[in-house]
C-alpha atoms as a PDB file:
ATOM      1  CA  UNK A   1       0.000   0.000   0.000  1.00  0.00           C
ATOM      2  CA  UNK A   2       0.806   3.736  -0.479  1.00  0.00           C
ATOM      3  CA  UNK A   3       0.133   6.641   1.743  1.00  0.00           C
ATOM      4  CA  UNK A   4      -0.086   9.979   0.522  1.00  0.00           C
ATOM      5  CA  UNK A   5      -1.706  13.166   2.628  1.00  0.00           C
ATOM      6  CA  UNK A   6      -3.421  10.597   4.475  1.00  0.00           C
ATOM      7  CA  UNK A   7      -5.018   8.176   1.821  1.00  0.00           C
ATOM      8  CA  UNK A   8      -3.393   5.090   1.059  1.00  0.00           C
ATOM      9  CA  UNK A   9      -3.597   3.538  -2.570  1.00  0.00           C
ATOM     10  CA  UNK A  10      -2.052   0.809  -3.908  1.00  0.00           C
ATOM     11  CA  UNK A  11       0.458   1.400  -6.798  1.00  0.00           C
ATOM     12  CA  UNK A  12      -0.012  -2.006  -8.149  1.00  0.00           C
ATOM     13  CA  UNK A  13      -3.639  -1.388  -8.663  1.00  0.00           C
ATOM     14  CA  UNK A  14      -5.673   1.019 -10.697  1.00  0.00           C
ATOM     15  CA  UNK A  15      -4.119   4.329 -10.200  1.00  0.00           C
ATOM     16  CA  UNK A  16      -7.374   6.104 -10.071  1.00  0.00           C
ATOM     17  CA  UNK A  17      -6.353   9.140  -7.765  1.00  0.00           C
ATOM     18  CA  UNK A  18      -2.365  10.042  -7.568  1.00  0.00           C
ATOM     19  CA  UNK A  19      -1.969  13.502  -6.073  1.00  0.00           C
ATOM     20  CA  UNK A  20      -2.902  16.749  -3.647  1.00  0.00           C
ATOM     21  CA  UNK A  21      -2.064  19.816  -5.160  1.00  0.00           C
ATOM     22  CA  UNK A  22       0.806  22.536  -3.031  1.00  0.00           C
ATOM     23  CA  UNK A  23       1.961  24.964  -3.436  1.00  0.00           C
ATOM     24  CA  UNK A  24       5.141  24.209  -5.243  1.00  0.00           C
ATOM     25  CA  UNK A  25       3.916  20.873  -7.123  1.00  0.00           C
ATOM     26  CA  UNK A  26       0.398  22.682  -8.559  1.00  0.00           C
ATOM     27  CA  UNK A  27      -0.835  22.912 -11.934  1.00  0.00           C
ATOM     28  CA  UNK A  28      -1.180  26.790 -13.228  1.00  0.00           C
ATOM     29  CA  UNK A  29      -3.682  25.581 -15.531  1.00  0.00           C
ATOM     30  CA  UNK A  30      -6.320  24.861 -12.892  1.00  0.00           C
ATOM     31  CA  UNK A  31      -9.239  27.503 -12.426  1.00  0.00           C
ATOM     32  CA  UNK A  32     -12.728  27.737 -10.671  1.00  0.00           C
ATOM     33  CA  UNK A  33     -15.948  26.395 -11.940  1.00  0.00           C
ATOM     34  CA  UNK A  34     -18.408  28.741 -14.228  1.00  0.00           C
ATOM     35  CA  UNK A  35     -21.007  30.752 -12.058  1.00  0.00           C
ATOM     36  CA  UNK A  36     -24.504  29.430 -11.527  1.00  0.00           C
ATOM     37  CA  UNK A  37     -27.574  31.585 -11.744  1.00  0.00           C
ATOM     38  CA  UNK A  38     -29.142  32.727  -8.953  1.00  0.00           C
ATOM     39  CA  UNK A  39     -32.319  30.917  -6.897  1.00  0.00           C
ATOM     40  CA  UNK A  40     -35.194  32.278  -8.008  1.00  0.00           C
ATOM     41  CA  UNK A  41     -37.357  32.977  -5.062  1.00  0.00           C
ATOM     42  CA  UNK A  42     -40.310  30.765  -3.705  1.00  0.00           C
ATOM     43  CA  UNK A  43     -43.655  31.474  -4.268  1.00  0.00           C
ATOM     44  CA  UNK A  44     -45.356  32.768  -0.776  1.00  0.00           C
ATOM     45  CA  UNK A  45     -41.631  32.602   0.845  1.00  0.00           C
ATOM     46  CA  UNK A  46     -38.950  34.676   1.382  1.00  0.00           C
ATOM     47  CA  UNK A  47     -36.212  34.522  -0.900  1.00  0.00           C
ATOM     48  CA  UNK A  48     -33.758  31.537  -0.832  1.00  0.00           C
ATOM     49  CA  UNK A  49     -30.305  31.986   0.552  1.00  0.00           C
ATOM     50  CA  UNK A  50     -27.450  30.052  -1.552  1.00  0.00           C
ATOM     51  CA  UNK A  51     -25.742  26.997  -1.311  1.00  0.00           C
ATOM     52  CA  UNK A  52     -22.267  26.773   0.692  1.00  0.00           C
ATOM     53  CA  UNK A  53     -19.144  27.860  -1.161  1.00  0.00           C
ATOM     54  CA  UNK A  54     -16.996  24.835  -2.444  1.00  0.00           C
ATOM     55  CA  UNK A  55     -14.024  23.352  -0.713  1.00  0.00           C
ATOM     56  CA  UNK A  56     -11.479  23.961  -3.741  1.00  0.00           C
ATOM     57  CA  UNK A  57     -10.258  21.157  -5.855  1.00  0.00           C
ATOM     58  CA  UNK A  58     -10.431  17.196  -5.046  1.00  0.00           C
ATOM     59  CA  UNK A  59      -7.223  15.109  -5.836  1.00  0.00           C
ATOM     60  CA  UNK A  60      -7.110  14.578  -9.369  1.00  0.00           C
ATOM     61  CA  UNK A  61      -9.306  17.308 -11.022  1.00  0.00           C
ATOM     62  CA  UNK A  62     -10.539  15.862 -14.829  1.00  0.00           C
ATOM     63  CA  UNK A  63     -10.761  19.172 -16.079  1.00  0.00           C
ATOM     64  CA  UNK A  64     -14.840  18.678 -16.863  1.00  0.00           C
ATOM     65  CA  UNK A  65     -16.509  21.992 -17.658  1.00  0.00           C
ATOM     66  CA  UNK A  66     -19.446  23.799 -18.525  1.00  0.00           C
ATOM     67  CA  UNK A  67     -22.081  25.571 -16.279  1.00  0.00           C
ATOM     68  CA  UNK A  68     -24.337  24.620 -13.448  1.00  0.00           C
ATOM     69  CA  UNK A  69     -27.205  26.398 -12.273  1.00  0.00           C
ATOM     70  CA  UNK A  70     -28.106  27.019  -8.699  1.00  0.00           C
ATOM     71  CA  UNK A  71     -31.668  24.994  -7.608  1.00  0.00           C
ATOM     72  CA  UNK A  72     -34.670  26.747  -7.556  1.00  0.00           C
ATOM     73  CA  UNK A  73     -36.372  27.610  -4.144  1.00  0.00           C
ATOM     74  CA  UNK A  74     -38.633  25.121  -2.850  1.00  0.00           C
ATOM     75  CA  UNK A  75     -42.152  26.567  -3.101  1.00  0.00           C
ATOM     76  CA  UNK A  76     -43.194  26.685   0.624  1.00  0.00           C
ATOM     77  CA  UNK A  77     -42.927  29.478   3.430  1.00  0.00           C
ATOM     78  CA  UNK A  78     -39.266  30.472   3.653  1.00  0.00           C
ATOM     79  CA  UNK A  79     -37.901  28.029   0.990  1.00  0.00           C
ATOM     80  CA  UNK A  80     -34.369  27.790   0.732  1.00  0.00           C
ATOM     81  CA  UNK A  81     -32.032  28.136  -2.602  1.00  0.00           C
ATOM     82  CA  UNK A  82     -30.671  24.914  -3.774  1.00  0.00           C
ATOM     83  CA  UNK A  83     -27.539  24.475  -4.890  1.00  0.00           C
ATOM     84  CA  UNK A  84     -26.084  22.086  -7.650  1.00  0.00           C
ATOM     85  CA  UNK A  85     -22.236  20.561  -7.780  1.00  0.00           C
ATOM     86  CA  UNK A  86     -20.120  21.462 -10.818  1.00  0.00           C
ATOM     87  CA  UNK A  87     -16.741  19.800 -11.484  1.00  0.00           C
ATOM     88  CA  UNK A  88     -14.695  22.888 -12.215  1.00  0.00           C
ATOM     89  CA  UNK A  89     -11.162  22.409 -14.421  1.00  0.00           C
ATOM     90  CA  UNK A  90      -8.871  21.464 -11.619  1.00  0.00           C
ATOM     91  CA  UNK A  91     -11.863  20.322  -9.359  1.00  0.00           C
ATOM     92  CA  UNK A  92     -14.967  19.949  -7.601  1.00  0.00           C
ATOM     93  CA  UNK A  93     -16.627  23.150  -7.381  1.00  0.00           C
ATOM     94  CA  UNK A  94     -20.129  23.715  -5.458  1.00  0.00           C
ATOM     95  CA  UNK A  95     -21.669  26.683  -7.301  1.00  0.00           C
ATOM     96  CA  UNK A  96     -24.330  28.962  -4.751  1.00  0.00           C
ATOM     97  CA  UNK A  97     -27.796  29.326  -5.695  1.00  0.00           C
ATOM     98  CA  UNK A  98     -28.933  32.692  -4.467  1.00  0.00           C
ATOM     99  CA  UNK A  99     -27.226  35.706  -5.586  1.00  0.00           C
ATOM    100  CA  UNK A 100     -25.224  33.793  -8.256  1.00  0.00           C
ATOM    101  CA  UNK A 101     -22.356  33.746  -6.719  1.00  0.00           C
ATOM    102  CA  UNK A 102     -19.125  30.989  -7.198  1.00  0.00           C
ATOM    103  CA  UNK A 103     -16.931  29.666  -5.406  1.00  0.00           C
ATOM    104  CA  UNK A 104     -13.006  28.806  -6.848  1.00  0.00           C
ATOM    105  CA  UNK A 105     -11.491  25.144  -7.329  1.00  0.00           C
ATOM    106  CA  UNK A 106      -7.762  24.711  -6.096  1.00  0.00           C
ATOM    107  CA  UNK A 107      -5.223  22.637  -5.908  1.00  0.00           C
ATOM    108  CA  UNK A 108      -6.136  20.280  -8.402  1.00  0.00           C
ATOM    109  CA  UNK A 109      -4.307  18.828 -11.619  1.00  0.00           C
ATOM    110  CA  UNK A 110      -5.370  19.830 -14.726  1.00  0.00           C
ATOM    111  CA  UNK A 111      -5.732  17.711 -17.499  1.00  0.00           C
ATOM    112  CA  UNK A 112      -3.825  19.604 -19.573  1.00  0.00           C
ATOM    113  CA  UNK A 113      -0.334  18.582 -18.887  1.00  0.00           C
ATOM    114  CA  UNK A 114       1.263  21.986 -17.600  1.00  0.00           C
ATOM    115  CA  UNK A 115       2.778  21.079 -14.052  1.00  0.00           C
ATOM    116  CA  UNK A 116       5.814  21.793 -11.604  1.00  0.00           C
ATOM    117  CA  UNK A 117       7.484  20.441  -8.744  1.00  0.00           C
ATOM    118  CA  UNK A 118      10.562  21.760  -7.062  1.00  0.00           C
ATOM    119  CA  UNK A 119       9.711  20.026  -3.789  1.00  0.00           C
ATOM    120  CA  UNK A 120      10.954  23.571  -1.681  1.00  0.00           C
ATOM    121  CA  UNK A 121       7.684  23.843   0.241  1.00  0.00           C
ATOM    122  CA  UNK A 122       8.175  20.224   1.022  1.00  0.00           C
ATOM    123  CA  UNK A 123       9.398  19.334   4.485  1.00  0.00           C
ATOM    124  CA  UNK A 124      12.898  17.097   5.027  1.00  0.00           C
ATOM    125  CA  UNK A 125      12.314  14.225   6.102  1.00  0.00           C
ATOM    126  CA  UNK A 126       8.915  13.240   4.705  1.00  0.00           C
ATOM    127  CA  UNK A 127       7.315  12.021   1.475  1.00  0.00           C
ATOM    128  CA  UNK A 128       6.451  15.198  -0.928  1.00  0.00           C
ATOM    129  CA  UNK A 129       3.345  15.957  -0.843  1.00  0.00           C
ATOM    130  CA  UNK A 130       1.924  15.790  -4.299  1.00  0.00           C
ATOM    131  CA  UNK A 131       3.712  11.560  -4.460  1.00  0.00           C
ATOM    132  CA  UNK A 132       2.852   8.526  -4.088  1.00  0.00           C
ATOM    133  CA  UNK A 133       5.895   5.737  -2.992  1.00  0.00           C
ATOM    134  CA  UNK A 134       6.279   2.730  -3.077  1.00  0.00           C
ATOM    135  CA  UNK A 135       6.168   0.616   0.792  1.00  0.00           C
ATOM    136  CA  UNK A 136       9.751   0.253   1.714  1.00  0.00           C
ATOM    137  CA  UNK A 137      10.309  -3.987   1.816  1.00  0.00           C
ATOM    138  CA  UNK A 138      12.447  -3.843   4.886  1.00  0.00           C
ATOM    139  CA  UNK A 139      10.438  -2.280   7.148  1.00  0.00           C
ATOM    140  CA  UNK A 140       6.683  -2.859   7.782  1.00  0.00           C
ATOM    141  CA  UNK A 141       4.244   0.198   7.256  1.00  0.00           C
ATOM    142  CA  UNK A 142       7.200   2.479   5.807  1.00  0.00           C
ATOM    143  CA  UNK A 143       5.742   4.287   3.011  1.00  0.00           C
ATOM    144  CA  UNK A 144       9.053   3.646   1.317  1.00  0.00           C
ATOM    145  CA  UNK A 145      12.576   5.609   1.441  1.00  0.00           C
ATOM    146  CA  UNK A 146      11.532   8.170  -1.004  1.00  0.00           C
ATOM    147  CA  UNK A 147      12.350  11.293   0.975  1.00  0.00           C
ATOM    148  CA  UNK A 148      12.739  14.898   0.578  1.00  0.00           C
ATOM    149  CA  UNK A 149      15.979  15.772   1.418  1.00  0.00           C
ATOM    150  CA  UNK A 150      18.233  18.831   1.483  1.00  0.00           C
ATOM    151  CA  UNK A 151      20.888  19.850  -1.105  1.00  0.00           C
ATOM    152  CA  UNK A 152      23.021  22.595  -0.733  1.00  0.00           C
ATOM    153  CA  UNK A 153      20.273  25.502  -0.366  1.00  0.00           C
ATOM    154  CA  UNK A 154      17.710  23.754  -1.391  1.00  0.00           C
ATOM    155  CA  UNK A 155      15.667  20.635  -1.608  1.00  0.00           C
ATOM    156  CA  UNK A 156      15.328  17.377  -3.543  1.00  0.00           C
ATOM    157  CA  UNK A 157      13.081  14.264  -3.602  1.00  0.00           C
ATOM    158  CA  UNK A 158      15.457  11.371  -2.880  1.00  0.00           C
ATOM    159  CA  UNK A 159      15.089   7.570  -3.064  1.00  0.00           C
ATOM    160  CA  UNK A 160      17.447   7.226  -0.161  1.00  0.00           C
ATOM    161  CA  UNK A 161      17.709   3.219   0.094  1.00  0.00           C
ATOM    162  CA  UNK A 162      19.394   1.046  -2.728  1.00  0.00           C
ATOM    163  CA  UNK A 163      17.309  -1.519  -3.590  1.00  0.00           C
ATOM    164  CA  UNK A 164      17.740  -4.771  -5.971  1.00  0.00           C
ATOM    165  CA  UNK A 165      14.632  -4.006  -7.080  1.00  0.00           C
ATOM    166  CA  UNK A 166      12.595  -0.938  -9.096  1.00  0.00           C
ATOM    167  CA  UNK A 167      11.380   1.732  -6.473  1.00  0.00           C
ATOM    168  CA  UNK A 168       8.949   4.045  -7.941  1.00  0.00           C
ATOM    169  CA  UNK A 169       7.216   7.288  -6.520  1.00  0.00           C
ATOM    170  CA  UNK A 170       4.352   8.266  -9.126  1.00  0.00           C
ATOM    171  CA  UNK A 171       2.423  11.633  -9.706  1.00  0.00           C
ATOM    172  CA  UNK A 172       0.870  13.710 -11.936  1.00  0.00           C
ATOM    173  CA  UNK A 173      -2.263  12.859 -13.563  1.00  0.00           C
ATOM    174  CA  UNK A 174      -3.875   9.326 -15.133  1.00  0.00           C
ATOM    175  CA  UNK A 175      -6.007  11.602 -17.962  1.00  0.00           C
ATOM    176  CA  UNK A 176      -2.414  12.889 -19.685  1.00  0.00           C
ATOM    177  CA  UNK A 177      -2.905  11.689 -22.676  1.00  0.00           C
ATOM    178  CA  UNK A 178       0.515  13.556 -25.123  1.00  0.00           C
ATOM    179  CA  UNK A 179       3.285  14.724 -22.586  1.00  0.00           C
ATOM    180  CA  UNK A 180       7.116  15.522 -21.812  1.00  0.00           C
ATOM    181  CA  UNK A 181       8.308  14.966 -18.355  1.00  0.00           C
ATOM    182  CA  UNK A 182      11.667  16.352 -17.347  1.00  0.00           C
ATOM    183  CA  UNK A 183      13.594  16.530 -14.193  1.00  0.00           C
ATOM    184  CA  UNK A 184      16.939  16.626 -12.923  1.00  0.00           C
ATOM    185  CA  UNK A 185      18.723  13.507 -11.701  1.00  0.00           C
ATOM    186  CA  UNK A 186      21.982  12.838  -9.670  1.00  0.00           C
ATOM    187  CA  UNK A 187      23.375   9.602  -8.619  1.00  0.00           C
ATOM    188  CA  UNK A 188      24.494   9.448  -5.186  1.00  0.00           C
ATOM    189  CA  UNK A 189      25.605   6.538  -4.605  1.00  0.00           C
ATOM    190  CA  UNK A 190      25.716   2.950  -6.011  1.00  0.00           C
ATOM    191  CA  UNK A 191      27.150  -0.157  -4.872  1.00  0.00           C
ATOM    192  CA  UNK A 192      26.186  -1.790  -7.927  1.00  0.00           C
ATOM    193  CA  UNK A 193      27.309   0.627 -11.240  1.00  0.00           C
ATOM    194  CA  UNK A 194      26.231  -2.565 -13.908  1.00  0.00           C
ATOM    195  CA  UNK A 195      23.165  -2.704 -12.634  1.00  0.00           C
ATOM    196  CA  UNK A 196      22.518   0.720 -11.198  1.00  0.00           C
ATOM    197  CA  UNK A 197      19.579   2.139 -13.139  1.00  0.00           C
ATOM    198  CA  UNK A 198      17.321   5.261 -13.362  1.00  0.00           C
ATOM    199  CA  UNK A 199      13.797   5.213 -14.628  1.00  0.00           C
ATOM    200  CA  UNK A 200      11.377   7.974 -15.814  1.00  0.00           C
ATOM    201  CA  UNK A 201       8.109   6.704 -17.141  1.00  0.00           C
ATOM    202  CA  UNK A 202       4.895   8.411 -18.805  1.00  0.00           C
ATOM    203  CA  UNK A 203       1.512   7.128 -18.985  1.00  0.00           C
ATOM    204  CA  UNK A 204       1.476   5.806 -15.991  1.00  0.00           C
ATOM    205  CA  UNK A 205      -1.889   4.030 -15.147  1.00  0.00           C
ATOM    206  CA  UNK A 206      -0.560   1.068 -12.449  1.00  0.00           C
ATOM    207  CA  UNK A 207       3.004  -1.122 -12.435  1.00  0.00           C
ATOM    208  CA  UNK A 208       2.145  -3.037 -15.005  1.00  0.00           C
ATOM    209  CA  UNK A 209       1.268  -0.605 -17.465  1.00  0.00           C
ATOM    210  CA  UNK A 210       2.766   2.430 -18.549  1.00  0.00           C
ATOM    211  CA  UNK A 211       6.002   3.957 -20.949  1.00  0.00           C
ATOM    212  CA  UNK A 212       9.454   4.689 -19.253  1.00  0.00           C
ATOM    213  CA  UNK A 213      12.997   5.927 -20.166  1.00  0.00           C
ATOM    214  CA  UNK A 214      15.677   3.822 -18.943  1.00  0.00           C
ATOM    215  CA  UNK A 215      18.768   5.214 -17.917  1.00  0.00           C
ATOM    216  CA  UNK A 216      22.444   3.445 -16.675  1.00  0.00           C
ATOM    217  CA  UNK A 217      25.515   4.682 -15.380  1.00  0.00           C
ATOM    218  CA  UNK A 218      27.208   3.941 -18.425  1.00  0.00           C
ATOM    219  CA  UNK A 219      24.644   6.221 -20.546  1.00  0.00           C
ATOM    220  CA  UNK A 220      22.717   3.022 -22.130  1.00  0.00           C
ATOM    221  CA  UNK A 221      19.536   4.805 -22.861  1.00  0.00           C
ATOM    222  CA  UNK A 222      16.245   2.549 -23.531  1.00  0.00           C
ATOM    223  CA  UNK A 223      12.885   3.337 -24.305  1.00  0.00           C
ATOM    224  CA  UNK A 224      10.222   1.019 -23.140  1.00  0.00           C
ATOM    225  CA  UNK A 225       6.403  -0.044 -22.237  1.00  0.00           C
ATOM    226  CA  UNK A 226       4.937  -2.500 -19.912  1.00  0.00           C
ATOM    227  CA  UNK A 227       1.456  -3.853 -21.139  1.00  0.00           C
ATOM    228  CA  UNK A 228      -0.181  -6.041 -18.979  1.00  0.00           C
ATOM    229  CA  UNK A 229       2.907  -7.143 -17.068  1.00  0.00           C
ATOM    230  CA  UNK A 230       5.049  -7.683 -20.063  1.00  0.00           C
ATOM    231  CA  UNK A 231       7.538  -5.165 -21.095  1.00  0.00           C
ATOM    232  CA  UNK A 232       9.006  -4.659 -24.581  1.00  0.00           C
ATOM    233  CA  UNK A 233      11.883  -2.533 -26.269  1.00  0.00           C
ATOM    234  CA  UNK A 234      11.431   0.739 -28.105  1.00  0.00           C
ATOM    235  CA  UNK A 235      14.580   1.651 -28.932  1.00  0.00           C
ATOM    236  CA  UNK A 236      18.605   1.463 -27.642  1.00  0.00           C
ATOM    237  CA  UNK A 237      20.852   4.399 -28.189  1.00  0.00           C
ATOM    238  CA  UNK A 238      23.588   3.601 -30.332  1.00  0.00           C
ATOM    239  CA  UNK A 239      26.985   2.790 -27.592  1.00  0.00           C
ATOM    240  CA  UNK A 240      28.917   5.283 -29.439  1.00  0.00           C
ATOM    241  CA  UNK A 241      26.964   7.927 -28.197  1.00  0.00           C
ATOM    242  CA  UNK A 242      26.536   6.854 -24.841  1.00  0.00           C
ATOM    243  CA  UNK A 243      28.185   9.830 -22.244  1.00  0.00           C
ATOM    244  CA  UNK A 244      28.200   7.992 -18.789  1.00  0.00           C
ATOM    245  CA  UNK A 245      27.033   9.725 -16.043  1.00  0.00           C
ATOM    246  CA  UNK A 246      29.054  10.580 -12.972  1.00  0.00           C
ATOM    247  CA  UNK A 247      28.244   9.825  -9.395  1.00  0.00           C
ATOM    248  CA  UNK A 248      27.534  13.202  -7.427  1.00  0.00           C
ATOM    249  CA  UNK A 249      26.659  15.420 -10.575  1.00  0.00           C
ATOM    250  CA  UNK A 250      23.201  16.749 -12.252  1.00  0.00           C
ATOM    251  CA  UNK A 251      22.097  15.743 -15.499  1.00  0.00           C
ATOM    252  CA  UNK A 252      18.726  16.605 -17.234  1.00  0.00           C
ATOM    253  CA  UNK A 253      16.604  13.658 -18.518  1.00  0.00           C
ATOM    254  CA  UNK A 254      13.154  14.097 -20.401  1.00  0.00           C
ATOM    255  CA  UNK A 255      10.758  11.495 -21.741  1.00  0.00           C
ATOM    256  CA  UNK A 256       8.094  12.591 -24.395  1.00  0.00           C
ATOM    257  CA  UNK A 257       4.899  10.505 -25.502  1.00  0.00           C
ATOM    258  CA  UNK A 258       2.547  11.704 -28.102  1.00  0.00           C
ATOM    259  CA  UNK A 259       0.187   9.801 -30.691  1.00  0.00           C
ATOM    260  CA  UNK A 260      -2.300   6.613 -30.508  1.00  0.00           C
ATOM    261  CA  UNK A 261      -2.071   4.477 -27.875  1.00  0.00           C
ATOM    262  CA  UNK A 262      -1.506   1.778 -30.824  1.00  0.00           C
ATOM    263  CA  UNK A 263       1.630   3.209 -31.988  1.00  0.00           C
ATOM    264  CA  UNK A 264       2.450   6.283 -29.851  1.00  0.00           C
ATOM    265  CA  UNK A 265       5.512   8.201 -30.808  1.00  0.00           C
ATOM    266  CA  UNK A 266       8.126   8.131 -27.667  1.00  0.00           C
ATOM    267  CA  UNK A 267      11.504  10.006 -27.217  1.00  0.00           C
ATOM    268  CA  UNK A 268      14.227  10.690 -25.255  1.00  0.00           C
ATOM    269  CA  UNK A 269      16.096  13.656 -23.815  1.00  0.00           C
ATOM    270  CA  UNK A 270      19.502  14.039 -22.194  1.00  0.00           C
ATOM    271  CA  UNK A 271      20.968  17.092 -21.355  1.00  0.00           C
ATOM    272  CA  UNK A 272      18.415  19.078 -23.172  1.00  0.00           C
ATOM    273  CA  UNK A 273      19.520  17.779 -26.434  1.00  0.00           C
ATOM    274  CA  UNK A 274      17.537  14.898 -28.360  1.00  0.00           C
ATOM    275  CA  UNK A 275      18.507  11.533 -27.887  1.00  0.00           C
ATOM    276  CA  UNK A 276      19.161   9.868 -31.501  1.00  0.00           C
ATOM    277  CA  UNK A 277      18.145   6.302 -32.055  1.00  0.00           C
ATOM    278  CA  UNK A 278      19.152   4.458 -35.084  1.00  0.00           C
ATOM    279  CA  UNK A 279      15.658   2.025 -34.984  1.00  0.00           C
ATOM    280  CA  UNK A 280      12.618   2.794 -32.886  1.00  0.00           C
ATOM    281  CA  UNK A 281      10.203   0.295 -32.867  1.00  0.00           C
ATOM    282  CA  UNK A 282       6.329   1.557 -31.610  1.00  0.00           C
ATOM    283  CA  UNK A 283       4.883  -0.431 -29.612  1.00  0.00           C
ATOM    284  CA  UNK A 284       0.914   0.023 -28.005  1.00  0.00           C
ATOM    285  CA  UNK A 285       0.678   0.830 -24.534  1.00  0.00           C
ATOM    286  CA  UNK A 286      -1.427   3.031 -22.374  1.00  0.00           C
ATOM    287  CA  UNK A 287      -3.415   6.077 -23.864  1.00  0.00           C
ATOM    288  CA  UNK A 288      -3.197   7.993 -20.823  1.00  0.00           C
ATOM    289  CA  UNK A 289      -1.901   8.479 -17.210  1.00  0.00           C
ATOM    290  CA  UNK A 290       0.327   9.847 -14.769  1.00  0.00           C
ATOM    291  CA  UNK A 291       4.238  10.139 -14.367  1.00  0.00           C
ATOM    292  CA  UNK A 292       6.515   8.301 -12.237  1.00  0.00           C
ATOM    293  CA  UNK A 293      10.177   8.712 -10.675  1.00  0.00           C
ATOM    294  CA  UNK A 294      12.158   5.258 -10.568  1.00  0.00           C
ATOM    295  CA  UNK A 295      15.801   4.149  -9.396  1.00  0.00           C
ATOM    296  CA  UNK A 296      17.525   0.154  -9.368  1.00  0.00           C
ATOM    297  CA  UNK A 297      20.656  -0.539  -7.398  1.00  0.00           C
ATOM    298  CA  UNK A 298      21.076   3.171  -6.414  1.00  0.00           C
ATOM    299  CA  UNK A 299      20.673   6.126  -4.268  1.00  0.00           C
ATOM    300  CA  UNK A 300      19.417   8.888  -6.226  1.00  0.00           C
ATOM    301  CA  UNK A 301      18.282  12.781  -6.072  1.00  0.00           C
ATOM    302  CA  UNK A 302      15.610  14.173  -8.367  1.00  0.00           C
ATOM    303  CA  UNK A 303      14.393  17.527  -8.572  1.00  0.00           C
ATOM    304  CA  UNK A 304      12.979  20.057 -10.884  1.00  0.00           C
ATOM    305  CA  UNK A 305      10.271  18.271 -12.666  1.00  0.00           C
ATOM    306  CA  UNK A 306       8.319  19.662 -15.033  1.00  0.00           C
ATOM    307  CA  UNK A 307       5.358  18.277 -17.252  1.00  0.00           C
ATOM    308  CA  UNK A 308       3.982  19.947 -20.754  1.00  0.00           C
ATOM    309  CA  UNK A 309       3.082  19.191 -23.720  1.00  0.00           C
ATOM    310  CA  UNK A 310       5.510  17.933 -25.996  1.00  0.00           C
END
């Protein structure tokens, strides 16, 4: 199981909510739901008073619009305004019926892919907010060893325990359909340089389904896709061009996904600069979903990740 602000999912299921929005991790894109029309007053009553304000955005908003309209009073002595629920871009908005008032959505995700996190309004020591981690396997009830951590005057999101295995800490959200995700990456230690691996996958619906980048110490670059469990090869950069990375030292990666989710086009990133691949192979995979932060065999730092359109 997962915990994030207080809910626990499970990443091997469904991913059907990811994220809270905060301050620094929060979607610009987001924006209140349309105003409703007033309540029109009752019949032999006074007029109706309006529905509450809304609470701001829920999780994951889906970025539904249009315009809702605030109930009519009831038709008795004193009837009250109703009020009708609107999901606003970015959220769940209630609208007010009397006096046509609205309230603003928050903190949600839009669905257009335009998103930041520099994990500063994070706290050391804990989980960032706006991600979900994977349980750490040593110890019972850990939400995993994905940690924000300081560097230098800052502050990074840091898978702080090398594991054998892939250790993944997912955001973002499941209706991205075309994206590029980017973010910084330093290795900061690794026992294990063959099999020392970064991962930066798009798409993301659950862990067995979604597109990632595959990055090793020596600068083999891969692009894959797990369907259904299985995982297949997109493309290997040539070895000639491979630059290795070095331990202690930032380098910018970036996975982009656009297209069908029969044939989607997928590409690479490194240092700003495309990656080249002498045969890329398109393979189907997910037509939507989230993003997701990986590391094999290594300690590593992220930060700085950003989300657009490719």
């Amino acid at each position: 199981m997962l915990r994030s602000s207080g809910k626990l999912v499970a990443i091997g299921g469904a991913l059907s909510l990811l994220v809270f929005g905060c301050a620094t991790g929060v979607d610009t894109a987001a924006t209140g739901g349309a105003t409703a029309t007033g309540g029109v007053t009752a019949t032999g009553g006074s007029p109706g008073t309006g529905g509450g304000l809304g609470t701001g955005g829920a999780a994951v908003g889906t970025g539904g619009v249009g315009s809702g309209s605030g109930g009519a009073s009831v038709a008795s002595t004193g009837g009250a305004g109703g009020s009708a629920a609107l999901p606003g871009t970015g959220g769940a908005v209630t609208m007010v019926g009397s006096g046509g008032a609205s309230s603003s959505g928050s903190g949600g995700i839009s669905v257009v892919p335009n998103y930041t996190d520099d994990f500063e309004s994070d706290t050391a020591g804990q989980v960032a907010k706006t991600w979900i981690t994977d349980p750490d396997p040593a110890v019972a009830g850990m939400p995993g060893m994905w940690l924000v951590a300081a560097d230098g005057a800052g502050k990074v999101f840091e898978e702080q325990t090398q594991y054998s295995s892939l250790s993944l800490a997912v955001g973002g959200n499941v209706n991205w359909t075309d994206l590029k995700v980017e973010t910084r990456v330093k290795v900061v230690s690794s026992s294990s340089t063959s099999s020392a691996r970064i991962t930066l996958a798009g798409r993301y619906q659950d862990a067995k389904n979604y597109f990632l980048l595959e990055l090793t110490l020596d600068g083999k670059i891969k692009l894959r896709v797990r369907a259904n469990g299985s995982s297949s090869d997109i493309a290997t950069n040539d070895s000639k061009t491979r630059v290795p990375l070095t331990v202690g030292s930032w380098v910018t990666v970036g996975l982009s996904i656009s297209g069908p989710a029969t044939a989607p086009v997928v590409a690479a990133t490194l240092g700003g600069t495309p990656v080249t691949f002498s045969t890329l192979t398109p393979q189907p995979g997910p037509a939507s979903g989230g993003i997701a932060l990986g590391v094999t065999d290594a300690v590593v730092a992220f930060d700085d990740v950003h989300v657009t359109l490719p």
